[in-house]
PDB file of N, CA and C in Angstrom:
ATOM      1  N   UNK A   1       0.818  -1.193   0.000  1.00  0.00           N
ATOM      2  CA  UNK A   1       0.000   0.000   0.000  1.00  0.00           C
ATOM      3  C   UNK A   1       0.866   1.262   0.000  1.00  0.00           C
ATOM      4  N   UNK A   2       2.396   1.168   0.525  1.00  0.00           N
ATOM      5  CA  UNK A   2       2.880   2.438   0.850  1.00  0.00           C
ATOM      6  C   UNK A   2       3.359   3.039  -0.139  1.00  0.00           C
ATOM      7  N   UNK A   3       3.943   1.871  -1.745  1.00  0.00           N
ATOM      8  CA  UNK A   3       3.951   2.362  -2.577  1.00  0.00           C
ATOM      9  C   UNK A   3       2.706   3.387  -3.142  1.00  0.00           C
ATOM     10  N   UNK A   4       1.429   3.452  -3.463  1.00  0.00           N
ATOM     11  CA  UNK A   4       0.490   3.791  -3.962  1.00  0.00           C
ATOM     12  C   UNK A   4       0.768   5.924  -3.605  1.00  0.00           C
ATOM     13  N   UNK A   5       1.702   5.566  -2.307  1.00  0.00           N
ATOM     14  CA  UNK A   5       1.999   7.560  -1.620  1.00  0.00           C
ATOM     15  C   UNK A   5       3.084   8.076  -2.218  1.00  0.00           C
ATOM     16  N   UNK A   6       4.619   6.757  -2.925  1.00  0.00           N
ATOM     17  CA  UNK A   6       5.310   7.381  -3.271  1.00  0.00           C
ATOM     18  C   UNK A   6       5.779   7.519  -4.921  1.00  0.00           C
ATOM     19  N   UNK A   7       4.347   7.484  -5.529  1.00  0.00           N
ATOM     20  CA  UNK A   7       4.662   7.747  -7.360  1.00  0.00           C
ATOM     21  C   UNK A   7       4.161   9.033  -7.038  1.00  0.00           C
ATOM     22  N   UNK A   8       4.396   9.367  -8.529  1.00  0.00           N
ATOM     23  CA  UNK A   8       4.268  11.128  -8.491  1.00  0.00           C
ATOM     24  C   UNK A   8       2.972  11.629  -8.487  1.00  0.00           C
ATOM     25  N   UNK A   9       1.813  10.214  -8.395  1.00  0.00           N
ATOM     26  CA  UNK A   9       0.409  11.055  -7.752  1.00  0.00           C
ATOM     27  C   UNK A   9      -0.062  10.520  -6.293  1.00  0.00           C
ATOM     28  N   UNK A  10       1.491  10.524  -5.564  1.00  0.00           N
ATOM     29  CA  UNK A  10       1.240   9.690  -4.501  1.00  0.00           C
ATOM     30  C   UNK A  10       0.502  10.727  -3.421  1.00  0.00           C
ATOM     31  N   UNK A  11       0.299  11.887  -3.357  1.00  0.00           N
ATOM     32  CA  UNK A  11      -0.183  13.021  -2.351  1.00  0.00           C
ATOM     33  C   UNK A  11      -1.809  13.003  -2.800  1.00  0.00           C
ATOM     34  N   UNK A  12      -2.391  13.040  -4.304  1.00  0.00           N
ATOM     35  CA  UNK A  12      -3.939  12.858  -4.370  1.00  0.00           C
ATOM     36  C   UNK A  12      -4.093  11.394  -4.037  1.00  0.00           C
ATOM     37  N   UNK A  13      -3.209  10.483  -4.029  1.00  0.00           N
ATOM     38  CA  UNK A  13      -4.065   9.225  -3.789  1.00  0.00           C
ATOM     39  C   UNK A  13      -3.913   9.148  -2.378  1.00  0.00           C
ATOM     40  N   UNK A  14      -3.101  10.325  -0.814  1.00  0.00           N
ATOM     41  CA  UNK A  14      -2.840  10.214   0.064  1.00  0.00           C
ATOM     42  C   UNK A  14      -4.655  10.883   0.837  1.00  0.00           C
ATOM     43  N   UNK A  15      -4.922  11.527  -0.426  1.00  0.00           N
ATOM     44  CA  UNK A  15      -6.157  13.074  -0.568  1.00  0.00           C
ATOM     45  C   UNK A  15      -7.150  12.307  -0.032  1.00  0.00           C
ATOM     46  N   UNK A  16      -7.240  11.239  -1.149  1.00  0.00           N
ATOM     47  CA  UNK A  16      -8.086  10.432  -1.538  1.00  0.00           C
ATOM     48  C   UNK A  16      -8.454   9.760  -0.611  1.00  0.00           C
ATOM     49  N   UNK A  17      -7.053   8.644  -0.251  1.00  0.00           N
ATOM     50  CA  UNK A  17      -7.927   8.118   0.943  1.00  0.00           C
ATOM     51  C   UNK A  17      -8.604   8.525   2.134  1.00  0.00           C
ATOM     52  N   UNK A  18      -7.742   9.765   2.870  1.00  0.00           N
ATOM     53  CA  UNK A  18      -8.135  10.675   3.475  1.00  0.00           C
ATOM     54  C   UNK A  18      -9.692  10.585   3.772  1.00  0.00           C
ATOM     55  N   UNK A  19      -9.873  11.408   2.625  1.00  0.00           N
ATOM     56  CA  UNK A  19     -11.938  11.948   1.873  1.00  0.00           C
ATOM     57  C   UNK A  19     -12.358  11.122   2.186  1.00  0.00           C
ATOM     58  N   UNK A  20     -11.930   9.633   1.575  1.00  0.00           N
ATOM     59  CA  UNK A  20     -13.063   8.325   1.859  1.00  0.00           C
ATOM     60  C   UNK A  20     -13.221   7.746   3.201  1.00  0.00           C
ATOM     61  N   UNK A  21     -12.186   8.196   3.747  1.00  0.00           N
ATOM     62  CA  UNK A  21     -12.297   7.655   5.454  1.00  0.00           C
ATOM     63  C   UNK A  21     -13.326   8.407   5.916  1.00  0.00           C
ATOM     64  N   UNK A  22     -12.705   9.652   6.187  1.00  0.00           N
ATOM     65  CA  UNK A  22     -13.635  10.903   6.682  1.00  0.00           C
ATOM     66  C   UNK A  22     -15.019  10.627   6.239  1.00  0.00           C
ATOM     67  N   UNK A  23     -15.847  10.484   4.967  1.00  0.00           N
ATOM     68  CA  UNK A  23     -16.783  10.261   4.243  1.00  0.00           C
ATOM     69  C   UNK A  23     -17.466   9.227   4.891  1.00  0.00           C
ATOM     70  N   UNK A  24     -16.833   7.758   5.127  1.00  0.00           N
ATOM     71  CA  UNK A  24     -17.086   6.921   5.679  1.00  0.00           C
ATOM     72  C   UNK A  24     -17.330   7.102   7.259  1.00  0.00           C
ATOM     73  N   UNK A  25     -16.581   7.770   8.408  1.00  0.00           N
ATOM     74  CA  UNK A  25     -17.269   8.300   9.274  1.00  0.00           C
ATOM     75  C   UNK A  25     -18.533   8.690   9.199  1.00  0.00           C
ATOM     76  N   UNK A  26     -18.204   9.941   8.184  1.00  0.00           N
ATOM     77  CA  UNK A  26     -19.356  11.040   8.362  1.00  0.00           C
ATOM     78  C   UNK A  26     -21.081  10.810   8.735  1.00  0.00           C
ATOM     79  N   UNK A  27     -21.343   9.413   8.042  1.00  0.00           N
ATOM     80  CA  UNK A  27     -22.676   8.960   8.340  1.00  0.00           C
ATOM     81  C   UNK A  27     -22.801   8.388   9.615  1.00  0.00           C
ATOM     82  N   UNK A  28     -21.799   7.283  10.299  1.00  0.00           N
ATOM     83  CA  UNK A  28     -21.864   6.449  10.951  1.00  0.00           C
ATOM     84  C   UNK A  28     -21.979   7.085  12.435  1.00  0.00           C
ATOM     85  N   UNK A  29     -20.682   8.131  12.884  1.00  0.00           N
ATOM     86  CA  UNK A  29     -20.430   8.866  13.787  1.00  0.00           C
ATOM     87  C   UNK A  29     -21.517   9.966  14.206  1.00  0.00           C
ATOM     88  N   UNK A  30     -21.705  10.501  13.591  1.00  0.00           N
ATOM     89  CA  UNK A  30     -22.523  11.999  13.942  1.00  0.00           C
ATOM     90  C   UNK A  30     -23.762  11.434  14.570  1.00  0.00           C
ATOM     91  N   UNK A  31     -24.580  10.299  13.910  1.00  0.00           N
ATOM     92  CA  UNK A  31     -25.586   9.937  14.593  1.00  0.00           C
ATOM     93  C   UNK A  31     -25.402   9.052  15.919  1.00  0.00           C
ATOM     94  N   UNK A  32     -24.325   8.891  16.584  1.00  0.00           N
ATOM     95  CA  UNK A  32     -24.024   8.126  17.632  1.00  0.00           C
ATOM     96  C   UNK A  32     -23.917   9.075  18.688  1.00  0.00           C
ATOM     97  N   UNK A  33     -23.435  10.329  18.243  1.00  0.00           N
ATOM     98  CA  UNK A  33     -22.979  11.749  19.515  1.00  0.00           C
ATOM     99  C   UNK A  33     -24.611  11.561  20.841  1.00  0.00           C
ATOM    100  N   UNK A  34     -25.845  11.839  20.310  1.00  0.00           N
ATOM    101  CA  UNK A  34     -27.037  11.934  20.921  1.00  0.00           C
ATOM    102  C   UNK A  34     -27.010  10.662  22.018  1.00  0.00           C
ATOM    103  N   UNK A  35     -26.843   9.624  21.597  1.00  0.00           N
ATOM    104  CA  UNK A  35     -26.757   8.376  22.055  1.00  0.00           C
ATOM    105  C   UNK A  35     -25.544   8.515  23.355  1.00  0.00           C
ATOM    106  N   UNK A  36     -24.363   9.097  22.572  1.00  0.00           N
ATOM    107  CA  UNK A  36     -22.934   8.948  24.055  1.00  0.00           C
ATOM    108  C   UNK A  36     -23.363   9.956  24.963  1.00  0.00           C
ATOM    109  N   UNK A  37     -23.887  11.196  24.749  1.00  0.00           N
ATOM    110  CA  UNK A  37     -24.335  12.282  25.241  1.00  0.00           C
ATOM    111  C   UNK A  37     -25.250  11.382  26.259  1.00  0.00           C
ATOM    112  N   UNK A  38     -26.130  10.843  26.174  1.00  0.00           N
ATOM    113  CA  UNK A  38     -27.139  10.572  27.179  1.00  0.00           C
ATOM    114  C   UNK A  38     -26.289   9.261  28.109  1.00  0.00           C
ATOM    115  N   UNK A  39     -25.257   8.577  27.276  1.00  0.00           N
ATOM    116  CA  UNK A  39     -24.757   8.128  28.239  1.00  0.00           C
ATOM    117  C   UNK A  39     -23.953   8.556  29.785  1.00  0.00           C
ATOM    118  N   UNK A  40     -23.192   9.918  28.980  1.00  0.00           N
ATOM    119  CA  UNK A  40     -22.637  10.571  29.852  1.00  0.00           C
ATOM    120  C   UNK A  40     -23.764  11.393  30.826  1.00  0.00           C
ATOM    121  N   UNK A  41     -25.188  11.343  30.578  1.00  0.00           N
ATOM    122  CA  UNK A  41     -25.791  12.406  31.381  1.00  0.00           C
ATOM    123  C   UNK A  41     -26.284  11.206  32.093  1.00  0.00           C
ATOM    124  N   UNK A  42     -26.605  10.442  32.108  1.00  0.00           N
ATOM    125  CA  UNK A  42     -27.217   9.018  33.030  1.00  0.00           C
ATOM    126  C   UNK A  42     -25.672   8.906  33.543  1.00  0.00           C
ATOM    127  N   UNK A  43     -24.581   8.834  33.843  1.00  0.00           N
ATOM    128  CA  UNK A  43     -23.612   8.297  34.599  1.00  0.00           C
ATOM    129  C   UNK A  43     -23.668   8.823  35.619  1.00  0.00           C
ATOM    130  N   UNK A  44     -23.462   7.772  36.697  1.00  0.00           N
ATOM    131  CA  UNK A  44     -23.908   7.689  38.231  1.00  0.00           C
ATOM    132  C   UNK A  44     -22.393   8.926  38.600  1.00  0.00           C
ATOM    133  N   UNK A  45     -23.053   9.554  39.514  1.00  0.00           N
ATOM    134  CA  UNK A  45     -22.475  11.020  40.428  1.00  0.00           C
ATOM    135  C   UNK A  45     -20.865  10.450  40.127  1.00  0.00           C
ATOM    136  N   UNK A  46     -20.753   9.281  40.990  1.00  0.00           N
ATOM    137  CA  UNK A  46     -19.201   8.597  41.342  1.00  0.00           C
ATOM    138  C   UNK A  46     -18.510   8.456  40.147  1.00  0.00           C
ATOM    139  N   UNK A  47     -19.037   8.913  39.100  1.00  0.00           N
ATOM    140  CA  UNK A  47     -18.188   7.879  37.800  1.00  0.00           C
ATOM    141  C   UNK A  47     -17.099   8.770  37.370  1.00  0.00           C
ATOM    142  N   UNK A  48     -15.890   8.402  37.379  1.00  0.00           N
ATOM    143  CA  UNK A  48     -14.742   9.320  36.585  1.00  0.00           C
ATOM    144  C   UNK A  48     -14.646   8.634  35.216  1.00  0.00           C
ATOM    145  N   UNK A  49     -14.376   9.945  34.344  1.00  0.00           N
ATOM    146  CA  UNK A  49     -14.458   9.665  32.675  1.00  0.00           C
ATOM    147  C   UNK A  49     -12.733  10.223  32.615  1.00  0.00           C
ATOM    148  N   UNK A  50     -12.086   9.482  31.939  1.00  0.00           N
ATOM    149  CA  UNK A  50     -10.442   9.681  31.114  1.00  0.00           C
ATOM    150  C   UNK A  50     -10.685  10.337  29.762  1.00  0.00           C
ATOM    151  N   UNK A  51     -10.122  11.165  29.621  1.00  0.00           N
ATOM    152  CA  UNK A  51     -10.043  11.774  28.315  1.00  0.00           C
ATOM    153  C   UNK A  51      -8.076  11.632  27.982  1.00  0.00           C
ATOM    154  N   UNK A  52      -7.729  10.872  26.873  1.00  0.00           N
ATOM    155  CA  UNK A  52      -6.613  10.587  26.280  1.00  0.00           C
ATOM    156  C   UNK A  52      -6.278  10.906  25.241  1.00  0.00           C
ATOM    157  N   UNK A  53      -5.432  11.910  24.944  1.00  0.00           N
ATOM    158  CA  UNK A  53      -4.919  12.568  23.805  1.00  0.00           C
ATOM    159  C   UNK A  53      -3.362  12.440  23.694  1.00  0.00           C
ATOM    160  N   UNK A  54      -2.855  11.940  22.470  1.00  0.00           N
ATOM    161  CA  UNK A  54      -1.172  11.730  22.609  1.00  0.00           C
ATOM    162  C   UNK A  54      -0.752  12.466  21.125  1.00  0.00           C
ATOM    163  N   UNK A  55       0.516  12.245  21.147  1.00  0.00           N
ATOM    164  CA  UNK A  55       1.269  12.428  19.764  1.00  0.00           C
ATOM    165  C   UNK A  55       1.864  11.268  19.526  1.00  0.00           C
ATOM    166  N   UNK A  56       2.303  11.166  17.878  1.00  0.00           N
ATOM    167  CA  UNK A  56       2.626  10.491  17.054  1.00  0.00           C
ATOM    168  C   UNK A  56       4.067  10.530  17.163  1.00  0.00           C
ATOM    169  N   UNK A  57       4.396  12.239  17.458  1.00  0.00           N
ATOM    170  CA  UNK A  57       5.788  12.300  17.353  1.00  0.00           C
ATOM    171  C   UNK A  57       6.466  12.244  16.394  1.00  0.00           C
ATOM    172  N   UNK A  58       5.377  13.321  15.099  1.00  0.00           N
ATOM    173  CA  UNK A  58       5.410  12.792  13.395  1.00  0.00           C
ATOM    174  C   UNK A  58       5.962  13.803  13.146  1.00  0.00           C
ATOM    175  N   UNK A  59       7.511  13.916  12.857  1.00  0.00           N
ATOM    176  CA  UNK A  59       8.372  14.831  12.653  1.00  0.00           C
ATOM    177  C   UNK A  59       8.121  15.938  11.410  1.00  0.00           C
ATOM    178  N   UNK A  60       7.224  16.724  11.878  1.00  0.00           N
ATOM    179  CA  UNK A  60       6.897  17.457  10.977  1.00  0.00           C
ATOM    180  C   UNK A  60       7.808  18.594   9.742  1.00  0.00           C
ATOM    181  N   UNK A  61       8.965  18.931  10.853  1.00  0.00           N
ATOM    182  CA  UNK A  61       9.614  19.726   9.968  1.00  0.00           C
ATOM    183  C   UNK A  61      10.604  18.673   9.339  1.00  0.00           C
ATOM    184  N   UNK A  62      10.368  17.844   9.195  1.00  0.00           N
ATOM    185  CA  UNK A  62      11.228  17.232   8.547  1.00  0.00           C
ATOM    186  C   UNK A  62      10.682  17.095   7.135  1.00  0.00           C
ATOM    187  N   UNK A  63       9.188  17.149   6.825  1.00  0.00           N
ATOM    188  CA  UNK A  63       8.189  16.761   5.969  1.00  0.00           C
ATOM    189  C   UNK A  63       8.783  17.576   4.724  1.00  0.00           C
ATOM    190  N   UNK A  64       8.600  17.404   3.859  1.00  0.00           N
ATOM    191  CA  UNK A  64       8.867  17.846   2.641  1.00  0.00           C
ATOM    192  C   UNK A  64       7.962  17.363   1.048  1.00  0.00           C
ATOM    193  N   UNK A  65       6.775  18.203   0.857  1.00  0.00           N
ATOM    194  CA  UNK A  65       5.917  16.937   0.111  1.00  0.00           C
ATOM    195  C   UNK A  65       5.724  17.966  -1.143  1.00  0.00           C
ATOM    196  N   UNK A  66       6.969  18.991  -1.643  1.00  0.00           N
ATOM    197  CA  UNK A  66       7.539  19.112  -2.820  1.00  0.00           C
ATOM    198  C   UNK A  66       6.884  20.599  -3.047  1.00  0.00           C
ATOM    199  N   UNK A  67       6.840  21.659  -2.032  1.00  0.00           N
ATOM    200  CA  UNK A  67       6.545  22.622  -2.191  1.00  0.00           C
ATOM    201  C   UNK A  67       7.566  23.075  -0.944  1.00  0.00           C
ATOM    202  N   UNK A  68       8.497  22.711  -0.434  1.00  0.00           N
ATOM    203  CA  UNK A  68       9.157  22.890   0.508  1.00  0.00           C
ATOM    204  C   UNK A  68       9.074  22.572   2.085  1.00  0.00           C
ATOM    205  N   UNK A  69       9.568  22.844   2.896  1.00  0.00           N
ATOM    206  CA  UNK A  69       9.387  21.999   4.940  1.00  0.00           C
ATOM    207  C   UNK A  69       8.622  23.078   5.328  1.00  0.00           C
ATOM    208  N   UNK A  70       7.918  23.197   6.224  1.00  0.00           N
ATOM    209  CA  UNK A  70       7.232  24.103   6.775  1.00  0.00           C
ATOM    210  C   UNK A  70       7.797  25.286   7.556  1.00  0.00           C
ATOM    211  N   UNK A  71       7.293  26.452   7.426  1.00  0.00           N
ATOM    212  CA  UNK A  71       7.841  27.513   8.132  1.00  0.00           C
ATOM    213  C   UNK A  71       7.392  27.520   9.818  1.00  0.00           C
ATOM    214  N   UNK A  72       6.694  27.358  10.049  1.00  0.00           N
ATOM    215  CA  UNK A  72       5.842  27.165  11.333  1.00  0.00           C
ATOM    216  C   UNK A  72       4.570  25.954  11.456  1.00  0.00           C
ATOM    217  N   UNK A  73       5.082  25.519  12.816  1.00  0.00           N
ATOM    218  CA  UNK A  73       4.256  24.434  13.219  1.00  0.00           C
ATOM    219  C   UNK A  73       3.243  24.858  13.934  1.00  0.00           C
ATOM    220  N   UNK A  74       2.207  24.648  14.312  1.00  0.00           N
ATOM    221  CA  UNK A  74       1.348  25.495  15.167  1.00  0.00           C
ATOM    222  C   UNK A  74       1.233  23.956  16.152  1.00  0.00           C
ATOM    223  N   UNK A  75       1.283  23.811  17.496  1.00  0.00           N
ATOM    224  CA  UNK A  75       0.314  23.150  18.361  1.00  0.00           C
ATOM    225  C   UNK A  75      -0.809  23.286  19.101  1.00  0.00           C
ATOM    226  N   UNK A  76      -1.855  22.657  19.328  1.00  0.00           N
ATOM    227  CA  UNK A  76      -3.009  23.010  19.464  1.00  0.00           C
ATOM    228  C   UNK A  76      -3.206  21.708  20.921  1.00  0.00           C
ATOM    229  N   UNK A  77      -3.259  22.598  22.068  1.00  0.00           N
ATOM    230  CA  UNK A  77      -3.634  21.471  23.118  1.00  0.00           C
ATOM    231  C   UNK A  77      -4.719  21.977  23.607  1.00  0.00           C
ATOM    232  N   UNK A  78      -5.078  20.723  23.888  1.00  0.00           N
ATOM    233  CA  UNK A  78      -6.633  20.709  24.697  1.00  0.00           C
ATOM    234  C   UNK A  78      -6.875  20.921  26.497  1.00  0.00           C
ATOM    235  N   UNK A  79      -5.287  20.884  26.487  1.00  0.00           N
ATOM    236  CA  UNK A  79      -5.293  21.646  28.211  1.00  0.00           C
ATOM    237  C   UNK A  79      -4.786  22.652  28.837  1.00  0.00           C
ATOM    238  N   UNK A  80      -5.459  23.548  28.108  1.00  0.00           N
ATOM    239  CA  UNK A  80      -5.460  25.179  28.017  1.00  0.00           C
ATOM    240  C   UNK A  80      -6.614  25.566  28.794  1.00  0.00           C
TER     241      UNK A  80
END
């Protein structure tokens, strides 16, 4: 498969799969939110919920995908 990213239309077929994942969510997920929502509002007083967020550690400036490495990285945390 990893060949399919590195011919010279390896970034639209990277696009591509991308779209179709996302796409493929898009129906399945959104209608489940109402459903977790009421789970979380029925959870008994005592209940602790984990929220887990990590990195990849996906060396970004190293990236180079033929328009040049990036000038700025932005990070975006959720425990602000």
């Amino acid at each position: 498969m990893a060949g399919m990213f590195l011919g010279e239309d390896g970034f639209v077929a990277a696009a591509r799969l991308i779209s179709d994942s996302v796409e493929r969510l898009d129906s399945g997920v959104a209608w489940k939110i109402p459903e977790l929502l009421e789970t979380y509002a029925n959870a008994p007083a005592e209940s602790l919920f984990v929220s887990v967020a990590g990195s990849t550690r996906f060396g970004v400036y190293g990236l180079n995908f033929g328009w040049g490495k990036p000038v700025k990285v932005s990070i975006v945390s959720i425990d602000q």
